[in-house]
PDB file of N, CA and C in Angstrom:
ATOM      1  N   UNK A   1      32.911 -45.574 -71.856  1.00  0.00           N
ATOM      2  CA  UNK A   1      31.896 -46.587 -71.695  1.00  0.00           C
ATOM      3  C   UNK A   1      32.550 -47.833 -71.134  1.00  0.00           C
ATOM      4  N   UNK A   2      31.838 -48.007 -69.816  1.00  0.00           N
ATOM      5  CA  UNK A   2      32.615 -49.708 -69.126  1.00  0.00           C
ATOM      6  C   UNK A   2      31.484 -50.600 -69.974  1.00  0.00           C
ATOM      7  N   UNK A   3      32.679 -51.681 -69.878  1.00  0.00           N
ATOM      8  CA  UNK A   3      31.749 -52.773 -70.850  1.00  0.00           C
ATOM      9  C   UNK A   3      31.618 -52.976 -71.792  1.00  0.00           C
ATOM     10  N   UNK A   4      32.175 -52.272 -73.043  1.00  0.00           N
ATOM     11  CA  UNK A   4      32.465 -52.502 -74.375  1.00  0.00           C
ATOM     12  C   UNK A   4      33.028 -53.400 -74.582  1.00  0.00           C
ATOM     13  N   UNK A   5      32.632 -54.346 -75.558  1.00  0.00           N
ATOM     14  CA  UNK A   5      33.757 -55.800 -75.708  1.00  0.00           C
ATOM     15  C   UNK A   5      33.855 -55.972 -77.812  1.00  0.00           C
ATOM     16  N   UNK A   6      33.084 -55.175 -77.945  1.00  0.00           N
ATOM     17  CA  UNK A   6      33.511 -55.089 -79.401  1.00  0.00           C
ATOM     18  C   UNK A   6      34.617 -54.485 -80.690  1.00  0.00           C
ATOM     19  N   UNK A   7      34.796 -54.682 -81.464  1.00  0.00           N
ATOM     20  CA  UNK A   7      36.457 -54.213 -82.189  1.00  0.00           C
ATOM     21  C   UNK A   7      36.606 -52.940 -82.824  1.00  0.00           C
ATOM     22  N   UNK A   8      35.385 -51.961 -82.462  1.00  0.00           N
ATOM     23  CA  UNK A   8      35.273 -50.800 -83.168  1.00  0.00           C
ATOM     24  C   UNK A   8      34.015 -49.906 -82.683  1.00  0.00           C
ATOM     25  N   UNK A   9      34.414 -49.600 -81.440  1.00  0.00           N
ATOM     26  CA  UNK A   9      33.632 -48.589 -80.494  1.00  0.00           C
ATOM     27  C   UNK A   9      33.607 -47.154 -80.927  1.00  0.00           C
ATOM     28  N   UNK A  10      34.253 -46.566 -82.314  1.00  0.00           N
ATOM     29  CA  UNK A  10      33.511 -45.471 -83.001  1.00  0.00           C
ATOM     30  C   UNK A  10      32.531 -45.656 -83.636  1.00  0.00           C
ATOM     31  N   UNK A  11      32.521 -46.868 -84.849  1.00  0.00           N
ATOM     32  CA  UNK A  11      31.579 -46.962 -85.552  1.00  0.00           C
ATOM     33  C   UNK A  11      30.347 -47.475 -84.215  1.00  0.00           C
ATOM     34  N   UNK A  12      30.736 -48.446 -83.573  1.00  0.00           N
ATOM     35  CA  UNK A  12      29.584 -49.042 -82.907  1.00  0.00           C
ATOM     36  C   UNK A  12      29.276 -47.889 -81.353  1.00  0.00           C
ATOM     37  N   UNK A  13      30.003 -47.288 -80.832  1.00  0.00           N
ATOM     38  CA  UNK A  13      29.155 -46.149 -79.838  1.00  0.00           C
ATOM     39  C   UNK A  13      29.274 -44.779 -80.052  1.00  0.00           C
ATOM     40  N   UNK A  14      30.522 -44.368 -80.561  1.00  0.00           N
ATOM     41  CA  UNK A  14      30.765 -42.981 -80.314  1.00  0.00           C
ATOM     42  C   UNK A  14      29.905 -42.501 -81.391  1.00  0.00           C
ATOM     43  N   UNK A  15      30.571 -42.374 -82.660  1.00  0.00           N
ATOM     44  CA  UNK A  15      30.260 -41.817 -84.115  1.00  0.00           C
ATOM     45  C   UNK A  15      27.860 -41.682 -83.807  1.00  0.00           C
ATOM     46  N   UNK A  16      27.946 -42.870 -83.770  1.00  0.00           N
ATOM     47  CA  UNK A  16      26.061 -42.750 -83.500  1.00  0.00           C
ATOM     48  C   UNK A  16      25.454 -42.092 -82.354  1.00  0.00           C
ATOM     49  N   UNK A  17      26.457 -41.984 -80.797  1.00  0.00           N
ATOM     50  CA  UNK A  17      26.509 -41.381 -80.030  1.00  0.00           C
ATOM     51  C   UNK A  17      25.348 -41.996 -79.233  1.00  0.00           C
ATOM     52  N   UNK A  18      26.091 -43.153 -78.958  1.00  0.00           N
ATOM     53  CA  UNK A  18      25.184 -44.396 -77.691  1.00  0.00           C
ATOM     54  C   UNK A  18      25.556 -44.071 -76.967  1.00  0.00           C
ATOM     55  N   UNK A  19      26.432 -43.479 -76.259  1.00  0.00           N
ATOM     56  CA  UNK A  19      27.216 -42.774 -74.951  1.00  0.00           C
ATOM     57  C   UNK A  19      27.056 -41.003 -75.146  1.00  0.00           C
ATOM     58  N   UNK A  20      26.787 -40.520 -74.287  1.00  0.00           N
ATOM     59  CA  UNK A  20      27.002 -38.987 -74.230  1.00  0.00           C
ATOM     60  C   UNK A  20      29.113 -38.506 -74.406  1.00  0.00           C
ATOM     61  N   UNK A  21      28.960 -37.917 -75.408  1.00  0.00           N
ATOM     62  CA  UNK A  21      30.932 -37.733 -75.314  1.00  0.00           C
ATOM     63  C   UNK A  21      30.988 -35.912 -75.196  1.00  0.00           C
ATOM     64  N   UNK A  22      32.155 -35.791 -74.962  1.00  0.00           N
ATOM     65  CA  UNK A  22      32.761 -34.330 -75.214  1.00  0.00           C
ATOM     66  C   UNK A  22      33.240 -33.896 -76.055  1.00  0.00           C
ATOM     67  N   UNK A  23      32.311 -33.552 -77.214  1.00  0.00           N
ATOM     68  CA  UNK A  23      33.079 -33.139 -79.038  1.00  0.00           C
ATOM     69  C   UNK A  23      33.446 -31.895 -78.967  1.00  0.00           C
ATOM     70  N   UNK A  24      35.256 -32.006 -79.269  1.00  0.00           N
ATOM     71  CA  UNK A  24      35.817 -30.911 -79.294  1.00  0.00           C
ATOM     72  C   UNK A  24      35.781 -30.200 -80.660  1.00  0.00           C
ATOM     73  N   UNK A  25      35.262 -31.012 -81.663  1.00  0.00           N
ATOM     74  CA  UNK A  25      35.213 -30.632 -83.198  1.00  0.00           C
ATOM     75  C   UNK A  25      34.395 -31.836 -84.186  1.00  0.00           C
ATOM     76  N   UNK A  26      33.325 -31.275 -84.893  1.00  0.00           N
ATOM     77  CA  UNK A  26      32.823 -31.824 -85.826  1.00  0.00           C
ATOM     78  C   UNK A  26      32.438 -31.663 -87.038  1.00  0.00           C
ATOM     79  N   UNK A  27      33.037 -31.944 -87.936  1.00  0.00           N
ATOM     80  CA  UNK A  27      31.699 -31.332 -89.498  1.00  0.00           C
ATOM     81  C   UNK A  27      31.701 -32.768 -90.199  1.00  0.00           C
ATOM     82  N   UNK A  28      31.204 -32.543 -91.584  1.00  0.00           N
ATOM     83  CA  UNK A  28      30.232 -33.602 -92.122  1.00  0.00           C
ATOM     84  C   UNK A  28      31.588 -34.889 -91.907  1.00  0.00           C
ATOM     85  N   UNK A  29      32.660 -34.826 -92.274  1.00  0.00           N
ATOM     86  CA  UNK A  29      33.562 -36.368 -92.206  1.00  0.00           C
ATOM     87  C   UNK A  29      33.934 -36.641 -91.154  1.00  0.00           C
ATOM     88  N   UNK A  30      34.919 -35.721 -89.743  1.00  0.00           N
ATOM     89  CA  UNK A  30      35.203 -36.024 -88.943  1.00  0.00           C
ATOM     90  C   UNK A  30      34.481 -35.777 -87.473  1.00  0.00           C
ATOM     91  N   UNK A  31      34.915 -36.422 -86.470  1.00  0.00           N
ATOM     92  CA  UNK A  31      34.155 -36.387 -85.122  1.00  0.00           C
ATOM     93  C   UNK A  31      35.591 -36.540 -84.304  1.00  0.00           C
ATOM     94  N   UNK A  32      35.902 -35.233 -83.145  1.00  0.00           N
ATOM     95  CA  UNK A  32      37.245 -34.967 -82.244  1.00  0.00           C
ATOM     96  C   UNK A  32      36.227 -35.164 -81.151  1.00  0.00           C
ATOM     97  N   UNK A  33      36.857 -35.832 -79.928  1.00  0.00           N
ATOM     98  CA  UNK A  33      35.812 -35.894 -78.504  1.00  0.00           C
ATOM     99  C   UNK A  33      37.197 -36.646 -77.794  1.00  0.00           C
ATOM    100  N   UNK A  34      36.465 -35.734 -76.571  1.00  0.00           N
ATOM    101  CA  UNK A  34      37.447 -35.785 -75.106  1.00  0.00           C
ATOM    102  C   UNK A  34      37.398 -37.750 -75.085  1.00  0.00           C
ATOM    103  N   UNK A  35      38.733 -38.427 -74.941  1.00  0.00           N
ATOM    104  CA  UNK A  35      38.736 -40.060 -74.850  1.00  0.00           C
ATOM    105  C   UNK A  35      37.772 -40.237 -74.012  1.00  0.00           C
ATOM    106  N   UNK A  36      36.934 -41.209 -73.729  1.00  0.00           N
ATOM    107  CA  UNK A  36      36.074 -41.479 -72.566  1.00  0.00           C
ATOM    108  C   UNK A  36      36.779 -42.433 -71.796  1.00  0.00           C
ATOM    109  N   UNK A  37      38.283 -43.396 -72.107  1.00  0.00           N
ATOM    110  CA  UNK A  37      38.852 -43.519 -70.494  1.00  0.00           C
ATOM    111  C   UNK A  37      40.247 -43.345 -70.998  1.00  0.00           C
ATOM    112  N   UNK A  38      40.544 -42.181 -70.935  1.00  0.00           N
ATOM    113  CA  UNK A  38      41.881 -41.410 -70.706  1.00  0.00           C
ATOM    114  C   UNK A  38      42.943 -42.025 -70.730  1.00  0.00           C
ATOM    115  N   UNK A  39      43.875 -42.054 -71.350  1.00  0.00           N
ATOM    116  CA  UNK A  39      45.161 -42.337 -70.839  1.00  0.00           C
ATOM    117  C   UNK A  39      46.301 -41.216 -70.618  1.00  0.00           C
ATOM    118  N   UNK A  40      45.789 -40.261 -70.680  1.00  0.00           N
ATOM    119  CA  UNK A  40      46.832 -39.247 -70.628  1.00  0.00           C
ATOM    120  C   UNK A  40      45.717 -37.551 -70.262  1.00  0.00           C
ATOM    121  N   UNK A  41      46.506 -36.976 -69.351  1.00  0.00           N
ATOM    122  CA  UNK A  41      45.517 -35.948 -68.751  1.00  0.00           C
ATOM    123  C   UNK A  41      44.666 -34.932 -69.963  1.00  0.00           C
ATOM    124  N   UNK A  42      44.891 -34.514 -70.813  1.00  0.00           N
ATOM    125  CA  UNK A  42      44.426 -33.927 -72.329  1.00  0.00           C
ATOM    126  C   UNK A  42      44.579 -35.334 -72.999  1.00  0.00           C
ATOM    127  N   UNK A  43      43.282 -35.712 -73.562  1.00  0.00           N
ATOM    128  CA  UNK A  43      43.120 -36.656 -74.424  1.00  0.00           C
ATOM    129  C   UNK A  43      42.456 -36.697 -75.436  1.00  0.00           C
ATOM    130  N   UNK A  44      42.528 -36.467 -76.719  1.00  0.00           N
ATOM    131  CA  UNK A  44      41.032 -36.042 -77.409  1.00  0.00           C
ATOM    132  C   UNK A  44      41.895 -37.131 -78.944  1.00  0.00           C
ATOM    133  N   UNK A  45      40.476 -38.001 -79.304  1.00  0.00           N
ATOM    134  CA  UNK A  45      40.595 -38.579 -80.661  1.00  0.00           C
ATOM    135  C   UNK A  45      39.804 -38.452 -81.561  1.00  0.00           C
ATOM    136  N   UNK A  46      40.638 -38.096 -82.718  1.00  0.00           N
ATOM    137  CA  UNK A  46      39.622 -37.759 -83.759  1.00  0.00           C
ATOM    138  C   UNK A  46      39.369 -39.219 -84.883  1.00  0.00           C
ATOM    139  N   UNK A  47      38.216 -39.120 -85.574  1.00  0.00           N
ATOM    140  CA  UNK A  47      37.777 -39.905 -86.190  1.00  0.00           C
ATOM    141  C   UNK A  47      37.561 -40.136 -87.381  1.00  0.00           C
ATOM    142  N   UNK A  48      37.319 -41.003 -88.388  1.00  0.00           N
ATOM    143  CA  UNK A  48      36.574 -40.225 -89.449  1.00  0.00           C
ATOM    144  C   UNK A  48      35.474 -40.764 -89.213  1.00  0.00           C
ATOM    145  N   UNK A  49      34.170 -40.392 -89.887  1.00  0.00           N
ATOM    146  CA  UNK A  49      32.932 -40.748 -89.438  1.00  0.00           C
ATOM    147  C   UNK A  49      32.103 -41.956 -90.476  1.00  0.00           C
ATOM    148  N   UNK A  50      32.696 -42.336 -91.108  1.00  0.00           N
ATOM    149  CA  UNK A  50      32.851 -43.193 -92.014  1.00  0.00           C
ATOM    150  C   UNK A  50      33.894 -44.531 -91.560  1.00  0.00           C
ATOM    151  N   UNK A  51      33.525 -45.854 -91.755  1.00  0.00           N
ATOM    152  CA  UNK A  51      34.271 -46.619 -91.249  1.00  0.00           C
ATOM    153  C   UNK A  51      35.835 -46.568 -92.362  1.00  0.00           C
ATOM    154  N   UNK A  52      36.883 -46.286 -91.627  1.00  0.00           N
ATOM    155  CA  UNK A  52      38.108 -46.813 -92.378  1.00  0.00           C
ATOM    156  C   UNK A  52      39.466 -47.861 -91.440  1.00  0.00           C
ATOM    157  N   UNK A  53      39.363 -49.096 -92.189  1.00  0.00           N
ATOM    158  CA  UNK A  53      40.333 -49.675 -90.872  1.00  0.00           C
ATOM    159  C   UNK A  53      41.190 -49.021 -90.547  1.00  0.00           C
ATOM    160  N   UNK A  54      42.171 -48.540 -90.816  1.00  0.00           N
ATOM    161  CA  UNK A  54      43.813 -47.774 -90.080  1.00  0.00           C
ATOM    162  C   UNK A  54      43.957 -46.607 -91.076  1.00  0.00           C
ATOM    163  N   UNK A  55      45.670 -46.001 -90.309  1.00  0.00           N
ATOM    164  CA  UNK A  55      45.975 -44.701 -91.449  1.00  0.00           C
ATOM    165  C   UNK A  55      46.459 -45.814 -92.943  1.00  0.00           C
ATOM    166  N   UNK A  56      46.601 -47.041 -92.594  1.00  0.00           N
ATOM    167  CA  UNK A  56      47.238 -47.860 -93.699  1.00  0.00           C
ATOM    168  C   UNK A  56      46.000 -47.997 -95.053  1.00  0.00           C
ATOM    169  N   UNK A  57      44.496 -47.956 -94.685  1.00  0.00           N
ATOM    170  CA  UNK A  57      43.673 -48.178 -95.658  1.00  0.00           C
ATOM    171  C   UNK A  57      43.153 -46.656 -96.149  1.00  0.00           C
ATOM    172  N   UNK A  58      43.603 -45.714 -96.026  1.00  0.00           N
ATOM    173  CA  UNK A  58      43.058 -44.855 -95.823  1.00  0.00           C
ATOM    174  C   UNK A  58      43.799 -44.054 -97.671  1.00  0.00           C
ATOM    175  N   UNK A  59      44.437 -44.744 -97.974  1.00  0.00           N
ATOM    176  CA  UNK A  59      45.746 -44.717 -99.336  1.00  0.00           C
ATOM    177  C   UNK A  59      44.218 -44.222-100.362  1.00  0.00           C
ATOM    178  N   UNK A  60      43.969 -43.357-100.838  1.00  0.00           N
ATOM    179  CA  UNK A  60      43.662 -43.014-102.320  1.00  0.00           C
ATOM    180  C   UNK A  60      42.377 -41.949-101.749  1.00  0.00           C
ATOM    181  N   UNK A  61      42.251 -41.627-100.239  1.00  0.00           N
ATOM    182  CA  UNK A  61      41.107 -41.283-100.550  1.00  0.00           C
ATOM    183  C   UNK A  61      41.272 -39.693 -99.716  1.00  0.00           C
ATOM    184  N   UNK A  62      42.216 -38.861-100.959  1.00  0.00           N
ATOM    185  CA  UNK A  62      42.399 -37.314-100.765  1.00  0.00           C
ATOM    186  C   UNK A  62      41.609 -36.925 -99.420  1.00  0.00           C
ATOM    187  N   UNK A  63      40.553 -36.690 -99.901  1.00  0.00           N
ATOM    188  CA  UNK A  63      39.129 -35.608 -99.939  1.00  0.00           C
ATOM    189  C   UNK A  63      39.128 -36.448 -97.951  1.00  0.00           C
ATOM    190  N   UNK A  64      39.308 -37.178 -97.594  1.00  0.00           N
ATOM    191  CA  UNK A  64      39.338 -37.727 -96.239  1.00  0.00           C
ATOM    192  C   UNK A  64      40.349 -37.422 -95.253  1.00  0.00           C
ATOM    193  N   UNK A  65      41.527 -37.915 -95.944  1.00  0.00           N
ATOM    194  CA  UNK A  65      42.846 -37.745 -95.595  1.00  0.00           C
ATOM    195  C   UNK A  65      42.767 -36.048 -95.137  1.00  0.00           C
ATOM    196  N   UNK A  66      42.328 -35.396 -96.135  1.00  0.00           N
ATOM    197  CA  UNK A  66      42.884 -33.950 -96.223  1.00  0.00           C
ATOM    198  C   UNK A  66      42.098 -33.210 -94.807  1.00  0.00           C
ATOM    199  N   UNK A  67      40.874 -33.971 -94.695  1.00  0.00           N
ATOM    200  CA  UNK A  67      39.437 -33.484 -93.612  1.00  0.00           C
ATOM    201  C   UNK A  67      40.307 -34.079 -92.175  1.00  0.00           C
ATOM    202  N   UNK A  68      40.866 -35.293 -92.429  1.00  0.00           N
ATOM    203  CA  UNK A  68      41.558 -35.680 -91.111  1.00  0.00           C
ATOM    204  C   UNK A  68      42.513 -34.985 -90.558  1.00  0.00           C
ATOM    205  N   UNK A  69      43.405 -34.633 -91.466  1.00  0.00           N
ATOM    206  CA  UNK A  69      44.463 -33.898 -91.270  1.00  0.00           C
ATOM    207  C   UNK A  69      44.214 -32.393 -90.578  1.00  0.00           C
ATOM    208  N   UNK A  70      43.036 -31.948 -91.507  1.00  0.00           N
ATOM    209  CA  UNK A  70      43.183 -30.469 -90.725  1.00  0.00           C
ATOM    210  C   UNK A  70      42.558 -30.449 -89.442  1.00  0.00           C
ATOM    211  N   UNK A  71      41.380 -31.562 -88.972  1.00  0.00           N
ATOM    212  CA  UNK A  71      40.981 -31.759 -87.810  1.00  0.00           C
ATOM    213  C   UNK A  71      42.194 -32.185 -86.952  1.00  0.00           C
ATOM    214  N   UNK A  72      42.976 -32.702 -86.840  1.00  0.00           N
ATOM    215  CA  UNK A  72      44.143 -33.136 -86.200  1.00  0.00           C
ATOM    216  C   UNK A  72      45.250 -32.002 -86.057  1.00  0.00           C
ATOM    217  N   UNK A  73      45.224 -30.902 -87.312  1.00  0.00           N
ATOM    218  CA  UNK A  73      45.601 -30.276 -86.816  1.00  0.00           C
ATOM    219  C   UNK A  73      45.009 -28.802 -86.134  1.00  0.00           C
ATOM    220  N   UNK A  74      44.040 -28.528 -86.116  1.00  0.00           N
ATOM    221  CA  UNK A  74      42.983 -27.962 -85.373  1.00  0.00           C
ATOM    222  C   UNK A  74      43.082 -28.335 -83.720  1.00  0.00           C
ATOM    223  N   UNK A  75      42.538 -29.585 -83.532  1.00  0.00           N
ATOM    224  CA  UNK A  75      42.816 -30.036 -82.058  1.00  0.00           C
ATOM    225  C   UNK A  75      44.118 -29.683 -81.517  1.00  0.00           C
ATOM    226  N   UNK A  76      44.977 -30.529 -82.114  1.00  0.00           N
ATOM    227  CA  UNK A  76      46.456 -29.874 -81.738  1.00  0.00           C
ATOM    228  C   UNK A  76      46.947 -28.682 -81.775  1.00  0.00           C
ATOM    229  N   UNK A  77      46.552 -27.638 -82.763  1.00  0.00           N
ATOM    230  CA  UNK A  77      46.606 -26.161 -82.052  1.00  0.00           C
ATOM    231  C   UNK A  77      46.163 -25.965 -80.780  1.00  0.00           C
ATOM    232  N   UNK A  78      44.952 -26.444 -80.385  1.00  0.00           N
ATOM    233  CA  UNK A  78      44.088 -25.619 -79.402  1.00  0.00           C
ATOM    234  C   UNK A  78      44.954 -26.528 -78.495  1.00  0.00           C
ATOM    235  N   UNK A  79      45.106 -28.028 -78.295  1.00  0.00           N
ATOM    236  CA  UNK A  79      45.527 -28.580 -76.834  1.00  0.00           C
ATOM    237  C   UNK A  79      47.189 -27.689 -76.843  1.00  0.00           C
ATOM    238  N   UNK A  80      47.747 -27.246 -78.048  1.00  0.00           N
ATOM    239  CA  UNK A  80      49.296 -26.793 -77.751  1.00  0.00           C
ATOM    240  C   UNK A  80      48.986 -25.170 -76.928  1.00  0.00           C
ATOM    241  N   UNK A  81      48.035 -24.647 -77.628  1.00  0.00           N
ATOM    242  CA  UNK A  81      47.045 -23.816 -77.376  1.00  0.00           C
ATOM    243  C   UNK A  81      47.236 -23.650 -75.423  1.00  0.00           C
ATOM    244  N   UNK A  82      46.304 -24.332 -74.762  1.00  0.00           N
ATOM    245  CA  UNK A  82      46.020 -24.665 -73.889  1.00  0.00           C
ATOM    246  C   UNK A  82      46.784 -25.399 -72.545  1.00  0.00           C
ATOM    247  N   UNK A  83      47.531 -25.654 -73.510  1.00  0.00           N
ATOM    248  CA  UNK A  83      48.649 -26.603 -72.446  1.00  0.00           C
ATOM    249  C   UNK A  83      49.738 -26.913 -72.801  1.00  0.00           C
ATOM    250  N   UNK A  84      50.609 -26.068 -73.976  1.00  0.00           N
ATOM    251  CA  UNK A  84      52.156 -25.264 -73.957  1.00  0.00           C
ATOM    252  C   UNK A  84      52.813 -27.093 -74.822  1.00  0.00           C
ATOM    253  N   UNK A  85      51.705 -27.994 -75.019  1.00  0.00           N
ATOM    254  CA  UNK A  85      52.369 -28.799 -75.880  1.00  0.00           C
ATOM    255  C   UNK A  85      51.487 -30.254 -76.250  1.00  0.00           C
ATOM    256  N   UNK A  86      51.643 -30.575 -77.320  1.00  0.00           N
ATOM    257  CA  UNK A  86      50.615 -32.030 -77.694  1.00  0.00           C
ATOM    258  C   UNK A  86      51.816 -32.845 -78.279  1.00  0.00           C
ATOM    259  N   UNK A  87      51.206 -34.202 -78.304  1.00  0.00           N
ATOM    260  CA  UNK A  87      51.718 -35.096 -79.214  1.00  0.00           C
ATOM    261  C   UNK A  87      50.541 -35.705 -79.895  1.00  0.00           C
ATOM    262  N   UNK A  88      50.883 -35.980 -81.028  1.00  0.00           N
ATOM    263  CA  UNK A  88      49.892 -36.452 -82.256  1.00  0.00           C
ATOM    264  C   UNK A  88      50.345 -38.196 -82.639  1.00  0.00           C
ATOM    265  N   UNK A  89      49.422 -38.980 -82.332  1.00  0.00           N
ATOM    266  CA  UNK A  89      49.807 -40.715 -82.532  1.00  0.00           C
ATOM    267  C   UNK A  89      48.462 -41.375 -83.108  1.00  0.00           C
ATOM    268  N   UNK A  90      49.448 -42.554 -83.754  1.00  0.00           N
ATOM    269  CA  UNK A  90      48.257 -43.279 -84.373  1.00  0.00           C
ATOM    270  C   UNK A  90      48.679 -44.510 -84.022  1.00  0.00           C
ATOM    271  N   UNK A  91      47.742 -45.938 -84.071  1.00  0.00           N
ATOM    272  CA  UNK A  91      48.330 -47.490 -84.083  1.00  0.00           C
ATOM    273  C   UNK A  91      47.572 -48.181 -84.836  1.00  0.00           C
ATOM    274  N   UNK A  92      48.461 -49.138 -85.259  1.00  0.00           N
ATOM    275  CA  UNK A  92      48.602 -49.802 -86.266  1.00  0.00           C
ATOM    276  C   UNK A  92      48.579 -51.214 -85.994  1.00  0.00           C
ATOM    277  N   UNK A  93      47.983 -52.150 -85.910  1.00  0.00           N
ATOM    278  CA  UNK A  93      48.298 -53.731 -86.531  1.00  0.00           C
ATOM    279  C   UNK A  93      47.440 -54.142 -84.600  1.00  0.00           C
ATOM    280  N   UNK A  94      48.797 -55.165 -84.254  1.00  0.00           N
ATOM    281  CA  UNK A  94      47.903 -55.192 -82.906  1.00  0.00           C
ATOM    282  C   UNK A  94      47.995 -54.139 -81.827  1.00  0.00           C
ATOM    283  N   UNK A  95      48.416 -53.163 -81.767  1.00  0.00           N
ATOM    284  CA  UNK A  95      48.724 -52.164 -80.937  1.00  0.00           C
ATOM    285  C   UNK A  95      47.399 -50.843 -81.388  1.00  0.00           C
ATOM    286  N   UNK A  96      46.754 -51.252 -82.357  1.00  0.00           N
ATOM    287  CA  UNK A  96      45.128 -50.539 -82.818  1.00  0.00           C
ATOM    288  C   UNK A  96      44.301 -51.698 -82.055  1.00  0.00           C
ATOM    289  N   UNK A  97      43.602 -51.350 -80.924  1.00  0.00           N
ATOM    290  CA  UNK A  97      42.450 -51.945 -80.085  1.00  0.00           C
ATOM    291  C   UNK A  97      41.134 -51.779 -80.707  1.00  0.00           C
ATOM    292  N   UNK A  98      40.893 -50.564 -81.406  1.00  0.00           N
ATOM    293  CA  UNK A  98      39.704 -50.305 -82.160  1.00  0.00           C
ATOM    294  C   UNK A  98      40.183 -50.398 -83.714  1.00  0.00           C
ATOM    295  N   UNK A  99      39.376 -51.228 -84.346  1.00  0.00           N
ATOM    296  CA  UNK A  99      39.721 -51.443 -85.759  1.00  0.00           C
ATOM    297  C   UNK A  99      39.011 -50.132 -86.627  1.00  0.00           C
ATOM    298  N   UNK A 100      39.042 -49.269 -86.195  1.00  0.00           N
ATOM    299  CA  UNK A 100      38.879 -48.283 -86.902  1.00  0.00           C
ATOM    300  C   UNK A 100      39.550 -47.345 -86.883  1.00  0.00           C
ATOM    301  N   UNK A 101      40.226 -46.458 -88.645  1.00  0.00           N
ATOM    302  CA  UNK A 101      41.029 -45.076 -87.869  1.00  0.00           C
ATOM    303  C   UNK A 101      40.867 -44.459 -87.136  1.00  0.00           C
ATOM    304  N   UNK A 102      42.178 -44.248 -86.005  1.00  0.00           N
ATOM    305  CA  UNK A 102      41.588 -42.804 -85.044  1.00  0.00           C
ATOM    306  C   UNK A 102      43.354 -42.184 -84.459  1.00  0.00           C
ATOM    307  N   UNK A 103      43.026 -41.118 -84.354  1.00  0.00           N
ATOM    308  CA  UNK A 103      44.028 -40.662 -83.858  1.00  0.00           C
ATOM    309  C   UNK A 103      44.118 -39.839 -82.661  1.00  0.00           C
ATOM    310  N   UNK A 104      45.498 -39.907 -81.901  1.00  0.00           N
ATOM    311  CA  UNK A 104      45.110 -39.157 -80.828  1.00  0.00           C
ATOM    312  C   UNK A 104      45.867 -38.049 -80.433  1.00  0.00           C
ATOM    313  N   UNK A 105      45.510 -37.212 -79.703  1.00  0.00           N
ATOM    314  CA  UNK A 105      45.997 -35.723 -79.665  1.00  0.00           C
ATOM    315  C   UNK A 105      45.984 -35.661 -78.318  1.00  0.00           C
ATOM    316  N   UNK A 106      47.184 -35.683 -77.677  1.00  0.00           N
ATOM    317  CA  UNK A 106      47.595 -35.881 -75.943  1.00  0.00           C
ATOM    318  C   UNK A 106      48.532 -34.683 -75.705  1.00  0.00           C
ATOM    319  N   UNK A 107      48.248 -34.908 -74.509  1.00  0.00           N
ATOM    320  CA  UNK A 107      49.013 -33.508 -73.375  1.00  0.00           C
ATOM    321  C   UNK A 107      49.452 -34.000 -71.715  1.00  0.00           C
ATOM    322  N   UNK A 108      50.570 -34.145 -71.581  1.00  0.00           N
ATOM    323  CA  UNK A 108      50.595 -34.565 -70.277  1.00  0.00           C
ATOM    324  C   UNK A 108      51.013 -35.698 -69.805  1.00  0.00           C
ATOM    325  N   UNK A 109      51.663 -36.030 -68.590  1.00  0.00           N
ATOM    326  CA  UNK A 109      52.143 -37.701 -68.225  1.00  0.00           C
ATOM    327  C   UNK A 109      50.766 -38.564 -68.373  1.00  0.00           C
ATOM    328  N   UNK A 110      51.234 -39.426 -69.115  1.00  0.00           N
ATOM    329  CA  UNK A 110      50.004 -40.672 -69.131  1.00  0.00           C
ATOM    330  C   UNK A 110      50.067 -41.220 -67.461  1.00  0.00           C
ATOM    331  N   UNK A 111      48.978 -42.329 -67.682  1.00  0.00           N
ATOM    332  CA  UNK A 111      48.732 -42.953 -66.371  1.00  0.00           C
ATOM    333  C   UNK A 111      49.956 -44.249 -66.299  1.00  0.00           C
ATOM    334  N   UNK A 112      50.806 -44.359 -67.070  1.00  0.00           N
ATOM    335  CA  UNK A 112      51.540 -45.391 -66.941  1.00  0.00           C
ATOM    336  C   UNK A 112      53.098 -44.577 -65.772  1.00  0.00           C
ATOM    337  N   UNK A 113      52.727 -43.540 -66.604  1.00  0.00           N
ATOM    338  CA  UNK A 113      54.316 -42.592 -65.989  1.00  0.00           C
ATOM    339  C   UNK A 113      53.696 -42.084 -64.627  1.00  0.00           C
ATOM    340  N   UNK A 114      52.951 -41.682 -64.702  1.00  0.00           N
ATOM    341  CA  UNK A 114      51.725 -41.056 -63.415  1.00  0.00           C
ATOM    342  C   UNK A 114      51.989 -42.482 -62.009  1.00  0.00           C
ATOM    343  N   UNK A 115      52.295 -43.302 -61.931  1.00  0.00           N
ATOM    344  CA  UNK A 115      52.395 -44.596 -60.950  1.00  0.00           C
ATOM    345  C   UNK A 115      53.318 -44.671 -60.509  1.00  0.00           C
TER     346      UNK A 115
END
């Protein structure tokens, strides 16, 4: 989505689905969908569907953690699956643009190495 200027474009577009996305995986806590502007050729972030600020607030709550985890590792089978290798990242503090957890599951030279 061009034009987003707010601090948490899951809770506020994706998760409600104000934009059409590419969900690679969903059940009742988490939401996986193709990034909508890429930084790396396989891009897919998963969510929880529930607002939580970072992996840092995320401390006591099993039953979430455990739903994130296997979605993360689900995606990352299939992109290692698919394309012989992933990396799994999260950010934290100012280097998190969206104040909500999310993580990402990449494959491939980003657009920084790509130039």
């Amino acid at each position: 989505m061009t034009g987003y200027s707010g601090d948490d474009f899951y809770c506020d577009v994706a998760i409600p689905r104000r934009e059409p996305l590419r969900v690679v995986f969903e059940d009742d806590a988490v939401l996986a969908f193709e990034h909508t502007r890429p930084f790396w050729p396989v891009h897919i972030v998963v969510v929880p569907k529930r607002h939580v600020d970072s992996l840092l607030t995320l401390e006591g709550d099993d039953t979430l953690a455990g739903s994130m985890l296997r979605a993360v590792q689900r995606v990352a089978a299939d992109v290692l699956r698919d394309h012989g290798a992933a990396s799994v990242t999260t950010n934290l503090g100012d280097y998190q643009d969206s104040k909500h957890l999310h993580v990402h599951v990449h494959a491939g030279t980003s657009r920084a190495e790509r130039i």
